[in-house]
C-alpha atoms as a PDB file:
ATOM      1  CA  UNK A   1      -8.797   1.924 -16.031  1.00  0.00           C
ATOM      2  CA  UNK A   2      -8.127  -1.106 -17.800  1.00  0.00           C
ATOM      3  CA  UNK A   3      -6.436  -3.651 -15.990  1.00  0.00           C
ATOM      4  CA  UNK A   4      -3.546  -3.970 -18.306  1.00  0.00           C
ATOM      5  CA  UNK A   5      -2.412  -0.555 -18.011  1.00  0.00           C
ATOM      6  CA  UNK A   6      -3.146   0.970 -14.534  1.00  0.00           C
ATOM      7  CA  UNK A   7      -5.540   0.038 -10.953  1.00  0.00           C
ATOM      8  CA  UNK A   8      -8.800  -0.751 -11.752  1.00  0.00           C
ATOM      9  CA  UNK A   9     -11.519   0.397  -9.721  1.00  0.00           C
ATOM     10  CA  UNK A  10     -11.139  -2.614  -7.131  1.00  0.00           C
ATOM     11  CA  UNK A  11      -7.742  -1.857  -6.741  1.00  0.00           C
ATOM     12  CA  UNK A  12      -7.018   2.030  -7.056  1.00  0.00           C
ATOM     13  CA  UNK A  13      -3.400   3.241  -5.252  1.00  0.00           C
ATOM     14  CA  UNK A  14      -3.301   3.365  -1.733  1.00  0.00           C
ATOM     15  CA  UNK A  15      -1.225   6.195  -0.750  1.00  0.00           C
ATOM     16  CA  UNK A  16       2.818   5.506  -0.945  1.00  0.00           C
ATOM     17  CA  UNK A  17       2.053   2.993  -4.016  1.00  0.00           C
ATOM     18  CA  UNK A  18       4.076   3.706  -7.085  1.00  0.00           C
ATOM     19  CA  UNK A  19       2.789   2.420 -10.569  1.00  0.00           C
ATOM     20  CA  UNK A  20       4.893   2.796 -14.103  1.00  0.00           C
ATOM     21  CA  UNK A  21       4.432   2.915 -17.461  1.00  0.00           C
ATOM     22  CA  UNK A  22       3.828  -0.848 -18.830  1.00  0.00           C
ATOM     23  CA  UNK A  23       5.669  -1.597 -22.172  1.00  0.00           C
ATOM     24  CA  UNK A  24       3.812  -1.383 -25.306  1.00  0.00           C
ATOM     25  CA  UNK A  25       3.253  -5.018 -26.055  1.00  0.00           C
ATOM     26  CA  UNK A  26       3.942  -8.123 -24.006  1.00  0.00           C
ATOM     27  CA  UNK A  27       6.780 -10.698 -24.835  1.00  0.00           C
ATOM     28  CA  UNK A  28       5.103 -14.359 -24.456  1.00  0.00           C
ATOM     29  CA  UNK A  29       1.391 -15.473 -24.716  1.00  0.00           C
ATOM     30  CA  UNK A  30      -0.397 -18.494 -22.190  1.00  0.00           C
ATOM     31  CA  UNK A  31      -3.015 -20.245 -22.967  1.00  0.00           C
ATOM     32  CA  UNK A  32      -5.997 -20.716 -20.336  1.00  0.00           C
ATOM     33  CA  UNK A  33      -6.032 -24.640 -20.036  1.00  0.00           C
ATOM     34  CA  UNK A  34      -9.584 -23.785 -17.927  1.00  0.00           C
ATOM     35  CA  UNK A  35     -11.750 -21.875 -15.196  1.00  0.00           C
ATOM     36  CA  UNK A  36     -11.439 -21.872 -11.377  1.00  0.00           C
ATOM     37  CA  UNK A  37     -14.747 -21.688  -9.692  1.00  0.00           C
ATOM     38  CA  UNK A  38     -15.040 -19.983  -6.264  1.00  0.00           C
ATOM     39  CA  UNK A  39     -17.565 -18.871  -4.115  1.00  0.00           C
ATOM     40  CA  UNK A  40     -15.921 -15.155  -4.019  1.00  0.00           C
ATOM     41  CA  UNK A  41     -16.859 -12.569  -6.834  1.00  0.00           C
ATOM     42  CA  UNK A  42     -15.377  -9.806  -5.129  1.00  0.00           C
ATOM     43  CA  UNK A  43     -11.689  -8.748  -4.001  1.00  0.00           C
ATOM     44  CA  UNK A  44     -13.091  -8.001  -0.483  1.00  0.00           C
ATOM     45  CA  UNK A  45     -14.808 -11.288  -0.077  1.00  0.00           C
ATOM     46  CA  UNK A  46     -11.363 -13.269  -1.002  1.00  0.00           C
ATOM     47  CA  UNK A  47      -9.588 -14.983   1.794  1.00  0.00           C
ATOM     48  CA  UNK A  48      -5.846 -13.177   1.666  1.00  0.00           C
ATOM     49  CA  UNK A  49      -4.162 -16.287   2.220  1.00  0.00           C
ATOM     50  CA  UNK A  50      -5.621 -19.237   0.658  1.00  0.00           C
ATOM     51  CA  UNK A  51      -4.044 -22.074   3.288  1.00  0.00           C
ATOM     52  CA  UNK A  52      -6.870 -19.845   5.482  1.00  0.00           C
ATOM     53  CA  UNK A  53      -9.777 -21.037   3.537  1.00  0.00           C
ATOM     54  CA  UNK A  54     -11.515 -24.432   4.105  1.00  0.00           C
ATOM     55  CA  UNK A  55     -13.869 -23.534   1.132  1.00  0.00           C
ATOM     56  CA  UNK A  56     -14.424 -26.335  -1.476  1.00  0.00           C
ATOM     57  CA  UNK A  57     -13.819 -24.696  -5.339  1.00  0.00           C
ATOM     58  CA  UNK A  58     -14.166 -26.362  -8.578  1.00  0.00           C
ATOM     59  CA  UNK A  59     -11.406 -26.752 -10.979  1.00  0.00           C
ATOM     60  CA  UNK A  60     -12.609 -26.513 -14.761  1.00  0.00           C
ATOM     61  CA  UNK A  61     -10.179 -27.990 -17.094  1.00  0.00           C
ATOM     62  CA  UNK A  62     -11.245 -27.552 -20.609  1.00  0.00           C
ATOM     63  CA  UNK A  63     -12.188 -30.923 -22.311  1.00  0.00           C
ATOM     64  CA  UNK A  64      -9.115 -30.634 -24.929  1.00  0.00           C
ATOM     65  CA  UNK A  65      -7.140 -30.471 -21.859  1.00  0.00           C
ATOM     66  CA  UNK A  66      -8.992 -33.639 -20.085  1.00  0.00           C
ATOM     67  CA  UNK A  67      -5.915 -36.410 -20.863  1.00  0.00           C
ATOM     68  CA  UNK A  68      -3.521 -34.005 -18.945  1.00  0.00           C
ATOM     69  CA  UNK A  69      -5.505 -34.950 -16.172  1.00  0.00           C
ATOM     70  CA  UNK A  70      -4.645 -39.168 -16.390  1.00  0.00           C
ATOM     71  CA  UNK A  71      -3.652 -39.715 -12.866  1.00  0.00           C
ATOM     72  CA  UNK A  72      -4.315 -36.640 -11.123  1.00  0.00           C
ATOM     73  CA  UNK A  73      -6.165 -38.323  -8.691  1.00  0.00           C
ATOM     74  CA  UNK A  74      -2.585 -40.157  -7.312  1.00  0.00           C
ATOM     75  CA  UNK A  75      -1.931 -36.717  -5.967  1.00  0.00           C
ATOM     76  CA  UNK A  76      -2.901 -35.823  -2.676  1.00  0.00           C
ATOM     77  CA  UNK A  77      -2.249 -32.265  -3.314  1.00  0.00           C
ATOM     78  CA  UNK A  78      -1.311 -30.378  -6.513  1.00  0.00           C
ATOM     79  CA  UNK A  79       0.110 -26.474  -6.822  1.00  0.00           C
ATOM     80  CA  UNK A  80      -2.457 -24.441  -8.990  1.00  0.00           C
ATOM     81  CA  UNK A  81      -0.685 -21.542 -11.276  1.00  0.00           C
ATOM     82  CA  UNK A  82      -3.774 -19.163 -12.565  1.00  0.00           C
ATOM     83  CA  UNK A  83      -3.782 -16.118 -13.941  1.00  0.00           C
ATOM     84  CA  UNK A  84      -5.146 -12.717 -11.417  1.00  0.00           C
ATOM     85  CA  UNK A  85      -6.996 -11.296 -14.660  1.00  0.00           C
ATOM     86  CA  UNK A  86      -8.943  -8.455 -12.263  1.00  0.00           C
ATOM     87  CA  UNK A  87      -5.871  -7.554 -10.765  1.00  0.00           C
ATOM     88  CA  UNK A  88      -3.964  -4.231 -12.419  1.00  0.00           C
ATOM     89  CA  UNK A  89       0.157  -4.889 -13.625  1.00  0.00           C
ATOM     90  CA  UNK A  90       2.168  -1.517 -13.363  1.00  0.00           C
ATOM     91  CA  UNK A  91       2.214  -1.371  -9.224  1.00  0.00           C
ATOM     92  CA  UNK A  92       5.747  -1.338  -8.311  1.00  0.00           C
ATOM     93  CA  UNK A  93       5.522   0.105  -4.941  1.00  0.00           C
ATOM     94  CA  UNK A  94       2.269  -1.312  -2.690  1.00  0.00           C
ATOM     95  CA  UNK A  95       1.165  -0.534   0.635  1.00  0.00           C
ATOM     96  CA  UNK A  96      -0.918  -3.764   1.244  1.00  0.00           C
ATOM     97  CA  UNK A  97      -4.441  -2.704   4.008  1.00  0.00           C
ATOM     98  CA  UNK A  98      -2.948  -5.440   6.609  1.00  0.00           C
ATOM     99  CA  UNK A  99       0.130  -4.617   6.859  1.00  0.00           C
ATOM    100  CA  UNK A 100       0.173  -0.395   6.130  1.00  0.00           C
ATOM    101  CA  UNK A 101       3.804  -0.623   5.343  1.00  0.00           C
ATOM    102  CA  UNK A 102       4.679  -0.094   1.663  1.00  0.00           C
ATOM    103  CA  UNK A 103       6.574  -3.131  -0.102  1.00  0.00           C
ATOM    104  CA  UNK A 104       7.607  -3.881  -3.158  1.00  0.00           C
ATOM    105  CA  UNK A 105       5.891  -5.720  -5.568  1.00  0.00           C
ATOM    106  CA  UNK A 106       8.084  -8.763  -5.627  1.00  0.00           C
ATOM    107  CA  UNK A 107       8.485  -9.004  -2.142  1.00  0.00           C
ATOM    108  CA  UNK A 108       4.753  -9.764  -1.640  1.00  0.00           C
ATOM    109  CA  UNK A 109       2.299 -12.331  -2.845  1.00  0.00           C
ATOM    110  CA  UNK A 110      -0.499  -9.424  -3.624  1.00  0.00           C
ATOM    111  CA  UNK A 111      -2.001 -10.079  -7.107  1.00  0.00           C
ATOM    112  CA  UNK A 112      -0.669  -7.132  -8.361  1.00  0.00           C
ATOM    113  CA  UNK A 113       2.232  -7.590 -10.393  1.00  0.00           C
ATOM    114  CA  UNK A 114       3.378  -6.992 -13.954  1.00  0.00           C
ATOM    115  CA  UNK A 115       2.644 -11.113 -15.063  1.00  0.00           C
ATOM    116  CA  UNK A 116      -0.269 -11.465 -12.351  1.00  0.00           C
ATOM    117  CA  UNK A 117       0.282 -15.290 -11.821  1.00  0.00           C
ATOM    118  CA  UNK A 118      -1.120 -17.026  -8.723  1.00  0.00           C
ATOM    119  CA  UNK A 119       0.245 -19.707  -7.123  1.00  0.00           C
ATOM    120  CA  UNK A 120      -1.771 -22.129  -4.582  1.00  0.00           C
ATOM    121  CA  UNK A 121      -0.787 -25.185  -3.229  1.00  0.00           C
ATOM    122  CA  UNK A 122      -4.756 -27.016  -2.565  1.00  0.00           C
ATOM    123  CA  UNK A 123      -5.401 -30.329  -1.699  1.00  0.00           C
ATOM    124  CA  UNK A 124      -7.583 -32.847  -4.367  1.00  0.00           C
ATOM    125  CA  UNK A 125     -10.406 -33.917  -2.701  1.00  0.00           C
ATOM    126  CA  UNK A 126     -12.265 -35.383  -5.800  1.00  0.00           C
ATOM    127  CA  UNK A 127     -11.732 -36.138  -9.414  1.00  0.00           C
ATOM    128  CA  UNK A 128     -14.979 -36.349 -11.779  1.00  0.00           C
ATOM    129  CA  UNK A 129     -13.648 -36.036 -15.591  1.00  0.00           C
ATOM    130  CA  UNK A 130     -12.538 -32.974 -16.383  1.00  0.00           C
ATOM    131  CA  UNK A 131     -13.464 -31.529 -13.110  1.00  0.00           C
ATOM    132  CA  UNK A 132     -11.378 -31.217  -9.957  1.00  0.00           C
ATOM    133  CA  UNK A 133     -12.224 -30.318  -6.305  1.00  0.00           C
ATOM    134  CA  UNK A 134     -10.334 -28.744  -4.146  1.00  0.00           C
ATOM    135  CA  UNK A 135      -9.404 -26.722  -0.778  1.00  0.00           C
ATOM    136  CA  UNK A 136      -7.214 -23.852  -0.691  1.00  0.00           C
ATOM    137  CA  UNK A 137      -8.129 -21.043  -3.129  1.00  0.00           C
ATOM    138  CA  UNK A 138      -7.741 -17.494  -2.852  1.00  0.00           C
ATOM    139  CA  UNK A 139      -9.225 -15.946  -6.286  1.00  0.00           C
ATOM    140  CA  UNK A 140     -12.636 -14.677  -8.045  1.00  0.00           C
ATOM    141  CA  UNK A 141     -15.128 -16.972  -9.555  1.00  0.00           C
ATOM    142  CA  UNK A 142     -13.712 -17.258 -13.347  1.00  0.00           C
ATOM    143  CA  UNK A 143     -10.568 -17.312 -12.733  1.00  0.00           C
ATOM    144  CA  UNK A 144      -8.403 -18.168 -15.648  1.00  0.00           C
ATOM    145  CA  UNK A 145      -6.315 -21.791 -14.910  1.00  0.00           C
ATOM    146  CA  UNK A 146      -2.592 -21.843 -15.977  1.00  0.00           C
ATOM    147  CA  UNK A 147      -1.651 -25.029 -14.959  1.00  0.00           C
ATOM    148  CA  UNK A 148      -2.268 -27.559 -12.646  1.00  0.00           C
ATOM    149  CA  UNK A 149       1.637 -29.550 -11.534  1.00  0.00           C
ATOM    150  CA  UNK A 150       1.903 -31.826  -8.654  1.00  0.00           C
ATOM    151  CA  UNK A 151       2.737 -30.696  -5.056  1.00  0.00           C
ATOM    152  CA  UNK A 152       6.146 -32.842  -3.935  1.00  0.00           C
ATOM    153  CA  UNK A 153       7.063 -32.578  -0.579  1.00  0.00           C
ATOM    154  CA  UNK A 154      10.200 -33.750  -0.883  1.00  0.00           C
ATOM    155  CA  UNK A 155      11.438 -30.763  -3.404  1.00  0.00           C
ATOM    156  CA  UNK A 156       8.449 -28.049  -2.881  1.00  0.00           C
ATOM    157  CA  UNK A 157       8.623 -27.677   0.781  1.00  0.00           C
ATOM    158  CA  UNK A 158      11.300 -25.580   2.299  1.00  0.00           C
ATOM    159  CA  UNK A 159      10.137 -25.282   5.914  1.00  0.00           C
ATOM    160  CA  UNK A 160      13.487 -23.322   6.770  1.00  0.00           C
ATOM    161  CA  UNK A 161      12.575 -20.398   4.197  1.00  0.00           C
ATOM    162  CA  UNK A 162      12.240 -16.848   5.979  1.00  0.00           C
ATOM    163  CA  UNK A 163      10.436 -13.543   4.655  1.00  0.00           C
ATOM    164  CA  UNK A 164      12.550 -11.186   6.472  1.00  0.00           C
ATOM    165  CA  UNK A 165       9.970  -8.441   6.662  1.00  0.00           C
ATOM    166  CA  UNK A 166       7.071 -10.970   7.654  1.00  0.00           C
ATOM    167  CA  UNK A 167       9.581 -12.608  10.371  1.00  0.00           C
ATOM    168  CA  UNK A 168      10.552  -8.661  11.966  1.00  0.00           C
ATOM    169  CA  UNK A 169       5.847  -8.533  12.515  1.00  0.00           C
ATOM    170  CA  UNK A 170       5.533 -11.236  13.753  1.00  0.00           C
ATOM    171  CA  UNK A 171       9.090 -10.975  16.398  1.00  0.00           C
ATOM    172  CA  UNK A 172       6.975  -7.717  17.140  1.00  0.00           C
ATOM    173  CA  UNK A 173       3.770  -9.328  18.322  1.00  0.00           C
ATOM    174  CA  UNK A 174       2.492  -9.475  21.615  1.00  0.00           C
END
């Protein structure tokens, strides 16, 4: 199926997922500012949570985009927003393998979703022009770069923040 309208092969419906009718056109149009270079061209090979990965990806920023970058390499960290293009948008209801528990879509960070944006906070390790390196992805080779903003501490951590769902597992662990 095509990815706009309904699970691709990758993805399919687990049982207990729900998908709906997407509307006929969308309402706002991004532009791809670059790539994101991984070592992962499969969903299966992708770490689920990219704070779990110590692998080293390359950020492609397209050369028109290149003066964005003009002190990037202050940053110690930055928050990546890219776009999931593999992933498919009408899943409302998911039930993701790990967990076995269906969810709704906005109450989990699975690349399904009806805007499939990506969020990653990596760390810079390297600037060379219009190329950054970094630690902390979680997508395919090729994926499509949104934008690149960066990380403050100060105002982007909230270390008291709770996922009431993910809190209830883990109470239940041995």
């Amino acid at each position: 199926m095509n990815p706009a309208n309904g699970p691709t092969p990758d993805f399919g419906i687990r049982p207990g997922e729900q998908a709906v009718d997407l509307p006929a056109s969308p309402d706002a149009g991004v532009y791809f500012i670059g790539r994101i270079r991984t070592p992962w061209t499969e969903r299966k090979d992708c770490p689920k949570n990219a704070r779990a990965s110590d692998a080293v990806c390359t950020v492609e920023v397209e050369a028109r985009y290149a003066p964005a970058l003009k002190e990037v390499e202050t940053c110690s960290h930055l928050v990546l927003l890219y776009w999931m293009d593999k992933a498919p948008r009408n899943l409302v209801l998911q039930t993701p393998s790990h967990y076995g528990i269906e969810r709704g879509t906005f109450s989990l960070r699975s690349p399904a979703r009806p805007n499939p944006i990506a969020l990653s906070v990596v760390k810079l390790l390297s600037v060379d022009g219009n190329k950054l390196s970094v630690v902390g992805l979680d997508c395919l080779d090729g994926t499509p770069l949104l934008d690149i903003k960066p990380y403050f501490a100060s105002t982007d951590s909230v270390p008291d923040a709770v996922v009431g769902w993910h809190k209830r597992k883990d109470e239940r662990a041995p």
